[in-house]
N, C-alpha and C. Protein backbone atom coordinates (compact mmCIF):
# COMPACT_ATOMS: atom_id res chain seq x y z
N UNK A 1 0.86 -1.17 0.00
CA UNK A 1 0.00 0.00 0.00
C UNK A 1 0.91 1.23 0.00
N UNK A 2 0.51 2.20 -0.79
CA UNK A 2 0.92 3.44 -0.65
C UNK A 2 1.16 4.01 0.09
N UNK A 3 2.13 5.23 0.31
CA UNK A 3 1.91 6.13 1.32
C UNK A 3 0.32 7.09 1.22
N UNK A 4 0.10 7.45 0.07
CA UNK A 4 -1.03 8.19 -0.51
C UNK A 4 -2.07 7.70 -0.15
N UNK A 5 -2.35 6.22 -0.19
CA UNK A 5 -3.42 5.31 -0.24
C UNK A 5 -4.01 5.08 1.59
N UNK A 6 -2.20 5.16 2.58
CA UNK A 6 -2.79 4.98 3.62
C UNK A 6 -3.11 6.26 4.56
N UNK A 7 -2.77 7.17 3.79
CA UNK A 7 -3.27 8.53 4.09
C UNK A 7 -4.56 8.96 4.12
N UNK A 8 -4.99 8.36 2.90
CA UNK A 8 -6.54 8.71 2.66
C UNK A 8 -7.18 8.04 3.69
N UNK A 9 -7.37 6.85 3.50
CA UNK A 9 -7.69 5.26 4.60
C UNK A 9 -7.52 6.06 6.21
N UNK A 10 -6.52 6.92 6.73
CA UNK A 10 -6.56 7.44 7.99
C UNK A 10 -7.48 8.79 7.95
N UNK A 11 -7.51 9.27 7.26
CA UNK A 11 -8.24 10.87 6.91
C UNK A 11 -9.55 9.98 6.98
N UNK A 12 -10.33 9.07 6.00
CA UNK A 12 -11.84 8.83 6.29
C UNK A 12 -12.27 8.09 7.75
N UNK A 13 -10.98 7.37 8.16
CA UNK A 13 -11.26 6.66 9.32
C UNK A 13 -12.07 7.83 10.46
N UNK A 14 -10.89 8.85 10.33
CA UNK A 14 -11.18 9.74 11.37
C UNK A 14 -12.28 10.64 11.23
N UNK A 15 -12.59 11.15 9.66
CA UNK A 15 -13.49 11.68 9.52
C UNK A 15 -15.00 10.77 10.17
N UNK A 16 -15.05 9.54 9.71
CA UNK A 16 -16.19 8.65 10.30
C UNK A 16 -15.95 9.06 11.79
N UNK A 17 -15.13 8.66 12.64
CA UNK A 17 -15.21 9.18 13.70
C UNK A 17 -15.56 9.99 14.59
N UNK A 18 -15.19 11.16 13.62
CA UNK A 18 -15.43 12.40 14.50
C UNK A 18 -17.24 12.44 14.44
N UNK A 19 -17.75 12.42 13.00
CA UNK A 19 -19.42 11.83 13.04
C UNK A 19 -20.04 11.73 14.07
N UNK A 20 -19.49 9.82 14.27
CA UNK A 20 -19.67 9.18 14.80
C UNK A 20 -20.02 9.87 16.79
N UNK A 21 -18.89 10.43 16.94
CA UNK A 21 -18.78 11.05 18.02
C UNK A 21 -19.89 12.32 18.13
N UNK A 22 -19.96 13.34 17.26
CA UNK A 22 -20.85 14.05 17.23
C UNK A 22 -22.71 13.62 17.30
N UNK A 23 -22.75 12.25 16.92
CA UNK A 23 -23.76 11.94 16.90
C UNK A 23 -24.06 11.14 18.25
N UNK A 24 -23.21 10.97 19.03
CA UNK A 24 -23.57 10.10 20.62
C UNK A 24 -23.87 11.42 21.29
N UNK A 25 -22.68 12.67 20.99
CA UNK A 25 -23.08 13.57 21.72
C UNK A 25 -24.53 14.29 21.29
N UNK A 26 -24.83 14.32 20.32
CA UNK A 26 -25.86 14.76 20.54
C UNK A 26 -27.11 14.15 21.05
N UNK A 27 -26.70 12.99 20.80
CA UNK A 27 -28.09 11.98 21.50
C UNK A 27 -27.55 11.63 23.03
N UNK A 28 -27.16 12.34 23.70
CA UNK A 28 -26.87 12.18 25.35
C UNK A 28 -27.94 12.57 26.47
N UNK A 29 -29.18 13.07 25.80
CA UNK A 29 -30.10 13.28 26.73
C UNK A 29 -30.26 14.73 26.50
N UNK A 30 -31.30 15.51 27.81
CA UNK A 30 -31.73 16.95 27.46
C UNK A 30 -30.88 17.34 27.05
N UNK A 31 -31.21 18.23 26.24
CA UNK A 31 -29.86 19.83 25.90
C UNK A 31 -30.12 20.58 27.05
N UNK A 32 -28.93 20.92 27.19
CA UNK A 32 -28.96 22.55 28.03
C UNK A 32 -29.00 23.76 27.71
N UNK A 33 -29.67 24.42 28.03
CA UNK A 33 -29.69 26.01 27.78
C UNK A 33 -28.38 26.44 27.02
N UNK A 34 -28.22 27.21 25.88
CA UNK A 34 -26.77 28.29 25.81
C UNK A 34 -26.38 29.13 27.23
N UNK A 35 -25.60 28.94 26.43
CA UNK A 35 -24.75 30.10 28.13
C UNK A 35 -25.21 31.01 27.80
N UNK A 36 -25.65 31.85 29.33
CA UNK A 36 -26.13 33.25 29.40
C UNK A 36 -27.61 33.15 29.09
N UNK A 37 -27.94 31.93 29.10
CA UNK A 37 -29.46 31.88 28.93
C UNK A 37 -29.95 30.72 29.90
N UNK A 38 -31.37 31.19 30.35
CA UNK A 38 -31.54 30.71 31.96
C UNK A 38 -32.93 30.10 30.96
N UNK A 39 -34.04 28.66 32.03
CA UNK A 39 -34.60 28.57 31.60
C UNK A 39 -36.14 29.43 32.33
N UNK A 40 -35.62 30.07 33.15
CA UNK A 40 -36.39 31.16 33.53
C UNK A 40 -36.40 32.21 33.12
N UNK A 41 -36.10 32.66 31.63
CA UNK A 41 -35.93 33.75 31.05
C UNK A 41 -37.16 33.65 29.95
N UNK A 42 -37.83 35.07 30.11
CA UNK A 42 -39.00 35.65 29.24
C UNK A 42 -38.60 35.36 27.64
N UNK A 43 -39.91 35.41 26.90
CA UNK A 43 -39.80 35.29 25.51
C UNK A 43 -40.55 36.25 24.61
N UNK A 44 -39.55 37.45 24.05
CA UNK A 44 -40.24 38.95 23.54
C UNK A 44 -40.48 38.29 21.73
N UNK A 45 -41.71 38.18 21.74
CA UNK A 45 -41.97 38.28 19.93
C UNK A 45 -42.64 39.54 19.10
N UNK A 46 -42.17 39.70 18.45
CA UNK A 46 -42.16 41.34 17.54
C UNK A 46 -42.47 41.14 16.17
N UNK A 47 -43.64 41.88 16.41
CA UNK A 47 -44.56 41.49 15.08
C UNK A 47 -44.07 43.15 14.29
N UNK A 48 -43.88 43.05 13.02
CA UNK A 48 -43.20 44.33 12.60
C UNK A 48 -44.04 44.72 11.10
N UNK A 49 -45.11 45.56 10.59
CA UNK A 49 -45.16 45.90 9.50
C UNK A 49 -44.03 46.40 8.55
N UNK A 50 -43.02 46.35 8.78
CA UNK A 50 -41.57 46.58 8.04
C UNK A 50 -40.77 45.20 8.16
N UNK A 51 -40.53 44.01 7.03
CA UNK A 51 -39.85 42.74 7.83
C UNK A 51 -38.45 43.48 7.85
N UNK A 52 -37.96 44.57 7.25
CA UNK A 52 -36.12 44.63 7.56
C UNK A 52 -35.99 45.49 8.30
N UNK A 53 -37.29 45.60 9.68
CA UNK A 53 -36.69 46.66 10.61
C UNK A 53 -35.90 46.05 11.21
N UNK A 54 -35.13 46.94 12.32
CA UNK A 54 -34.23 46.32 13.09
C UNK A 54 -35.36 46.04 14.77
N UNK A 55 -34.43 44.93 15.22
CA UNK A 55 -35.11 44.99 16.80
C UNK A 55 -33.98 45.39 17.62
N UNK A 56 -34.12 46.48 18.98
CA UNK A 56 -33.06 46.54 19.88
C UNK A 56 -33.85 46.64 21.03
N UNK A 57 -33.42 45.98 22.28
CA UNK A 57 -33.87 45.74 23.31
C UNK A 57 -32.52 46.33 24.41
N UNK A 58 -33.27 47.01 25.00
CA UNK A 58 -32.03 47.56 26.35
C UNK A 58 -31.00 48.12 25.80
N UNK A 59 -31.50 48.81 24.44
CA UNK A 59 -30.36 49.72 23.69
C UNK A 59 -29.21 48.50 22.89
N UNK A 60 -29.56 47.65 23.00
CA UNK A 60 -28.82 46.44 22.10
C UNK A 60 -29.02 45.82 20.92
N UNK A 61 -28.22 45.83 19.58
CA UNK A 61 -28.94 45.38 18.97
C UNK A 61 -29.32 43.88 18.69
N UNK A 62 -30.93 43.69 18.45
CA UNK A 62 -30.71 41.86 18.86
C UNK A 62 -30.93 41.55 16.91
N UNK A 63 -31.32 41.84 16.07
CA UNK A 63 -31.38 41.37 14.68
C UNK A 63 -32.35 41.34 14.22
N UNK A 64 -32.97 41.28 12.35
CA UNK A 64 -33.78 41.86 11.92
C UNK A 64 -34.89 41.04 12.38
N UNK A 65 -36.44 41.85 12.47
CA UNK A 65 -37.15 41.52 13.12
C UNK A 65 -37.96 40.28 11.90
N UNK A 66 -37.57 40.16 10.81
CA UNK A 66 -37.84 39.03 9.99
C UNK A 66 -37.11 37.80 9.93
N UNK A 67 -36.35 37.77 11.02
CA UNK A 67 -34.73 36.64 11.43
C UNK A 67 -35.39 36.09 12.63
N UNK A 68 -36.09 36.70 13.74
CA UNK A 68 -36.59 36.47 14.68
C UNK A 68 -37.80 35.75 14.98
N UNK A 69 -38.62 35.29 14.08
CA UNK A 69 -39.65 34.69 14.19
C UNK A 69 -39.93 33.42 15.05
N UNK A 70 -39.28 32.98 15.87
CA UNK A 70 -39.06 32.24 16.97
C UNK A 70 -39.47 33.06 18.32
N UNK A 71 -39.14 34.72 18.00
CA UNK A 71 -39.06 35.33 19.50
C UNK A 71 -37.57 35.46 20.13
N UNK A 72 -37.00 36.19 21.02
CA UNK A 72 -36.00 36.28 21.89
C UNK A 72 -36.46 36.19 23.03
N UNK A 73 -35.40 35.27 23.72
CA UNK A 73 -35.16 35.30 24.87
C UNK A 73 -34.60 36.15 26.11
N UNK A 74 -34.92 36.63 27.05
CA UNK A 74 -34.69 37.55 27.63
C UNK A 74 -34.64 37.71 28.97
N UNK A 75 -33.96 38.43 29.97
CA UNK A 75 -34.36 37.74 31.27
C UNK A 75 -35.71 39.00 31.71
N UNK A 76 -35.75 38.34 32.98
CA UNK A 76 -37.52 38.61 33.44
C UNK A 76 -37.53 39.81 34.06
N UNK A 77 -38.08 40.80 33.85
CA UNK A 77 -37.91 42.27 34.20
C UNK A 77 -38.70 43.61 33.35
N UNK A 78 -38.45 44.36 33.65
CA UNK A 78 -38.32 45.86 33.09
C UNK A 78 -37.62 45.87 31.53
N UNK A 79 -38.04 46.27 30.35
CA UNK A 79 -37.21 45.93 29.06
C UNK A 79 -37.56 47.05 28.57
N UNK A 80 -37.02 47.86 27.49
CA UNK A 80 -37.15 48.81 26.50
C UNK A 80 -36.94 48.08 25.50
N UNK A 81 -38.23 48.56 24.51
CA UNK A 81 -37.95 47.53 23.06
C UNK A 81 -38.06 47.95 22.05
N UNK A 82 -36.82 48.81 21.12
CA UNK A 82 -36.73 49.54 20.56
C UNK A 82 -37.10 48.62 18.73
N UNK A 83 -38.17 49.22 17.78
CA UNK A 83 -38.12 48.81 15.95
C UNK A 83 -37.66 49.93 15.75
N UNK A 84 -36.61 49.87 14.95
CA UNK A 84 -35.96 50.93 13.79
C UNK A 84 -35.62 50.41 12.29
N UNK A 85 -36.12 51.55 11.49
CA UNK A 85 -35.91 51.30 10.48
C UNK A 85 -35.26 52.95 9.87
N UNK A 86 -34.89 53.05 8.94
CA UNK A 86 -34.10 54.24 8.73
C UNK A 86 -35.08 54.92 7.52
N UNK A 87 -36.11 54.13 7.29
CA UNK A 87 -37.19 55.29 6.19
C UNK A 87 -38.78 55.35 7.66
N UNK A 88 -38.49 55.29 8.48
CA UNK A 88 -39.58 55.33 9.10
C UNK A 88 -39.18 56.24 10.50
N UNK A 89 -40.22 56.22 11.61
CA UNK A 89 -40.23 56.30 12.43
C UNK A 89 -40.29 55.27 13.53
N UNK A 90 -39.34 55.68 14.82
CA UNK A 90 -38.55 54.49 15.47
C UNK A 90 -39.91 53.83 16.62
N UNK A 91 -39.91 53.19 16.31
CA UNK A 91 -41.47 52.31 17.81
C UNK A 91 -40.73 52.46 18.94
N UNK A 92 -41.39 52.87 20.47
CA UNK A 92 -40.91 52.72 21.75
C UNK A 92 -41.96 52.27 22.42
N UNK A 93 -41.40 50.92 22.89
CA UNK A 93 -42.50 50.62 24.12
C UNK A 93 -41.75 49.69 25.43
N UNK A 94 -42.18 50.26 26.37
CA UNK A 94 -41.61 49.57 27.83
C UNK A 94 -42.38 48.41 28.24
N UNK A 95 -41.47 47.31 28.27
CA UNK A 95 -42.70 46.08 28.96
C UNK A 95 -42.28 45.51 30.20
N UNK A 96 -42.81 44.80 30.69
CA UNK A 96 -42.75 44.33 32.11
C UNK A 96 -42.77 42.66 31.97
N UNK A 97 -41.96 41.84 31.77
CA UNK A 97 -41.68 40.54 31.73
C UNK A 97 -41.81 39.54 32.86
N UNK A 98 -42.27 38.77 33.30
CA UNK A 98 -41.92 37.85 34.03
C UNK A 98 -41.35 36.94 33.96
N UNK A 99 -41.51 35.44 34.66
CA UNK A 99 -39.97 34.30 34.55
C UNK A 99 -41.19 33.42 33.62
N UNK A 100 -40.41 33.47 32.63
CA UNK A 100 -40.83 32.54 31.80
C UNK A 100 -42.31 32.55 30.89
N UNK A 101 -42.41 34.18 30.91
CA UNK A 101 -43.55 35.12 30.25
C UNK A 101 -43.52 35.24 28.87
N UNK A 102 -44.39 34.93 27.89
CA UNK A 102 -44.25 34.72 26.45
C UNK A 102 -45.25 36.24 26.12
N UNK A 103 -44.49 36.97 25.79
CA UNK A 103 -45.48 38.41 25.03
C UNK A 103 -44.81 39.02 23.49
N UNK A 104 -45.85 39.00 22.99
CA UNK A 104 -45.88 39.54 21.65
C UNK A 104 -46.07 40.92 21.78
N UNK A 105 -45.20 41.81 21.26
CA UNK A 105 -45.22 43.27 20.58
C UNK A 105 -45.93 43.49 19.01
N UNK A 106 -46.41 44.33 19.10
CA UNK A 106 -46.99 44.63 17.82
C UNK A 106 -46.79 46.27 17.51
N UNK A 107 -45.18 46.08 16.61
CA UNK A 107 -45.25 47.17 16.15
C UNK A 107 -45.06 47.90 15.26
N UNK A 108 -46.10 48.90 14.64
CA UNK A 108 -46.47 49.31 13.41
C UNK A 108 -45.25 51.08 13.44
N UNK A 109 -44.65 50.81 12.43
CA UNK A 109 -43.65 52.11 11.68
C UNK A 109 -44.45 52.68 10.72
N UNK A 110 -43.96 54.02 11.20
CA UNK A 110 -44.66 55.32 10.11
C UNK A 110 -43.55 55.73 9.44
N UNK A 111 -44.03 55.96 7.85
CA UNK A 111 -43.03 56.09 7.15
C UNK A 111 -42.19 57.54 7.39
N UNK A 112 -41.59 58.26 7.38
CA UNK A 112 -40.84 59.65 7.30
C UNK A 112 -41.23 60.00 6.09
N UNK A 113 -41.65 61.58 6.46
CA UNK A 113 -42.33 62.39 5.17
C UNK A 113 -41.02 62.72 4.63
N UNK A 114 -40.83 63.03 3.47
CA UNK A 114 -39.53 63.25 2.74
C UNK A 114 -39.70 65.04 3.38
């Protein structure tokens, strides 16, 4: 056998492997939360008549509000929840979250008069 031949033969071995491995780990039982995310943390969904506004929450930006359709996660509290879009006018509304509180925003942008 080749040198070439037993090169390849070790490269797929391992490639199967690593698979292999990725697939026990993922079948190991519950998932856990991402880091920095609790499972007592609120869930903000933002309904947007603009899909490429932006969403920012606590002055942060979290991503376009047409990317989000799942909702964000958030912890349980006091929130500012900023839609911007740059041909409109910016939405402000303050909400009040609890642990593990699912609320929908609904918010409608006015266009900017030229």
């Amino acid at each position: 056998m080749s040198a070439a031949t037993a090169t390849r033969r070790l490269v797929a071995v391992m490639v199967v492997a690593g698979v292999l491995a990725g697939v026990a780990v993922g079948c190991g039982g519950p998932s856990q939360p991402e880091p920095g995310f609790s499972r007592a943390d609120a869930v903000v969904l933002v309904r947007c008549n603009v899909p490429d506004a932006e969403l920012w929450i606590d002055e942060r930006f979290v991503g376009q509000v047409s990317s989000l359709a799942g909702g964000v996660a958030v912890r349980p509290g006091r929130r500012r929840v900023e839609v911007r879009h740059h041909l409109h006018h910016t939405f402000y509304e303050q909400i009040e979250l609890g642990t593990r509180e699912q609320l929908t925003v609904d918010a409608v942008l006015v266009p900017v008069l030229p």
